[in-house]
Protein backbone atom coordinates (compact mmCIF):
# COMPACT_ATOMS: atom_id res chain seq x y z
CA UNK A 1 129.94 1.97 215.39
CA UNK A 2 131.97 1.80 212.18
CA UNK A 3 130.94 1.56 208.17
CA UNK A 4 129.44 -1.56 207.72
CA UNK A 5 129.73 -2.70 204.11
CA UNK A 6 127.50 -5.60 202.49
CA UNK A 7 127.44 -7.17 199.15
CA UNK A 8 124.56 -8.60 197.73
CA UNK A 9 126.20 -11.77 196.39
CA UNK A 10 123.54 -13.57 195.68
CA UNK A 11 121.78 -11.44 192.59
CA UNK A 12 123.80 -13.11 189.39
CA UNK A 13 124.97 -10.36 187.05
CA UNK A 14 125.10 -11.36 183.55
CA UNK A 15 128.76 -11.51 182.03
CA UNK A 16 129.63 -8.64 178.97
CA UNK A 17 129.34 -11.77 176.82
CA UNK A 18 126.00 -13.32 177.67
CA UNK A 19 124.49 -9.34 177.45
CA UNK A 20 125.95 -9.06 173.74
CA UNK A 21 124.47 -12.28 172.94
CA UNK A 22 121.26 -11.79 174.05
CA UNK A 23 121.33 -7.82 172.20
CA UNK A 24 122.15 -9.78 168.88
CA UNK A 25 119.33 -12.42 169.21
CA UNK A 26 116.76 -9.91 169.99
CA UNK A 27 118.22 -7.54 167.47
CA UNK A 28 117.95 -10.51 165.02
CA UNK A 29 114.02 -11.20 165.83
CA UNK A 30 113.61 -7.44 165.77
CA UNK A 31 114.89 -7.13 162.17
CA UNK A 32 112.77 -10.34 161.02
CA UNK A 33 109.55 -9.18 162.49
CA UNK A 34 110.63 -5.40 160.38
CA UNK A 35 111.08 -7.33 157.38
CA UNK A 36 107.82 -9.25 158.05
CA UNK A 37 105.58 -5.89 158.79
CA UNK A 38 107.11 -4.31 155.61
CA UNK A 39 106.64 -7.36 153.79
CA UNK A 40 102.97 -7.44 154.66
CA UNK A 41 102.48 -3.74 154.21
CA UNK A 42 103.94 -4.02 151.17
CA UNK A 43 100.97 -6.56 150.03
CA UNK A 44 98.32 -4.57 151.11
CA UNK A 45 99.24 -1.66 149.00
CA UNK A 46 99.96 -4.03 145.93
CA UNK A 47 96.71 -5.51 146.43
CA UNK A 48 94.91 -1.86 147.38
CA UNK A 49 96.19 -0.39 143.85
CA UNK A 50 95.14 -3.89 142.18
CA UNK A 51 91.61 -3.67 143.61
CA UNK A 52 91.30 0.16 142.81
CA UNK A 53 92.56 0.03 138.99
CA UNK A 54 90.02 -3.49 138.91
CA UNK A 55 87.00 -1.05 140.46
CA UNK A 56 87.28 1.46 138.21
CA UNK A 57 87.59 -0.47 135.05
CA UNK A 58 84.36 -2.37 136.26
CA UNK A 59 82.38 1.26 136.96
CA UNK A 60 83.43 2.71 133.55
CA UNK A 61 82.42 -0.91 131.66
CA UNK A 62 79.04 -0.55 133.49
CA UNK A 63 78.84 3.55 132.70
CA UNK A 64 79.70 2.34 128.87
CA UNK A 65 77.05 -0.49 129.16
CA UNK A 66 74.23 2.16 130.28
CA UNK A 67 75.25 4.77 127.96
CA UNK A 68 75.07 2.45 124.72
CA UNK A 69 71.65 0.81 126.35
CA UNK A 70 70.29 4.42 126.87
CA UNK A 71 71.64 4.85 122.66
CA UNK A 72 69.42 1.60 121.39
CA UNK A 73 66.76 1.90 123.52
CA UNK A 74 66.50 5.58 121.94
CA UNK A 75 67.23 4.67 118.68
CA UNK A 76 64.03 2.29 119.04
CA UNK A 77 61.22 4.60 120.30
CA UNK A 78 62.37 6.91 117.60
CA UNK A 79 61.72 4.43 115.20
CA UNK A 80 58.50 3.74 116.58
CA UNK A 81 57.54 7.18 116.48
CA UNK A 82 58.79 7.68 113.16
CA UNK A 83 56.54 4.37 112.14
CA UNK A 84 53.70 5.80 113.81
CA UNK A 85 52.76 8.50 111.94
């Protein structure tokens, strides 16, 4: 019995070409889909910061609001207690 070679000729191999095409083009959808995700990341922090600085304006116009209702509505029963007697 000898060395008995075989060749599996009929599994296509793709040429140096064809496999430095196909890097590029999924290199290329790779780097859009990065830019997308940063893109989009990008948004929800501009928006986060817009909706925090909006939130807290909104509390402290509402803490201002009590604060000068709590002033008048003392202002008034002192009044009435000064009319009272």
């Amino acid at each position: 019995m000898g060395i008995v070679s075989s060749q599996f000729n009929w599994v296509s191999t793709r040429s140096s070409y064809d496999q430095v095409t196909n890097w590029r083009t999924r290199q290329r959808a790779y780097n859009t889909q990065a830019e997308t995700n940063l893109a989009t990341v990008s948004d929800v922090f501009s928006s986060s910061s817009h909706n925090l600085s909006g939130g807290l304006a909104e509390i402290a116009a509402k803490r201002a609001a009590a604060r000068v209702q709590a002033e008048a509505q003392a202002k008034v029963a002192k009044a009435q207690l000064d009319t009272s007697v």
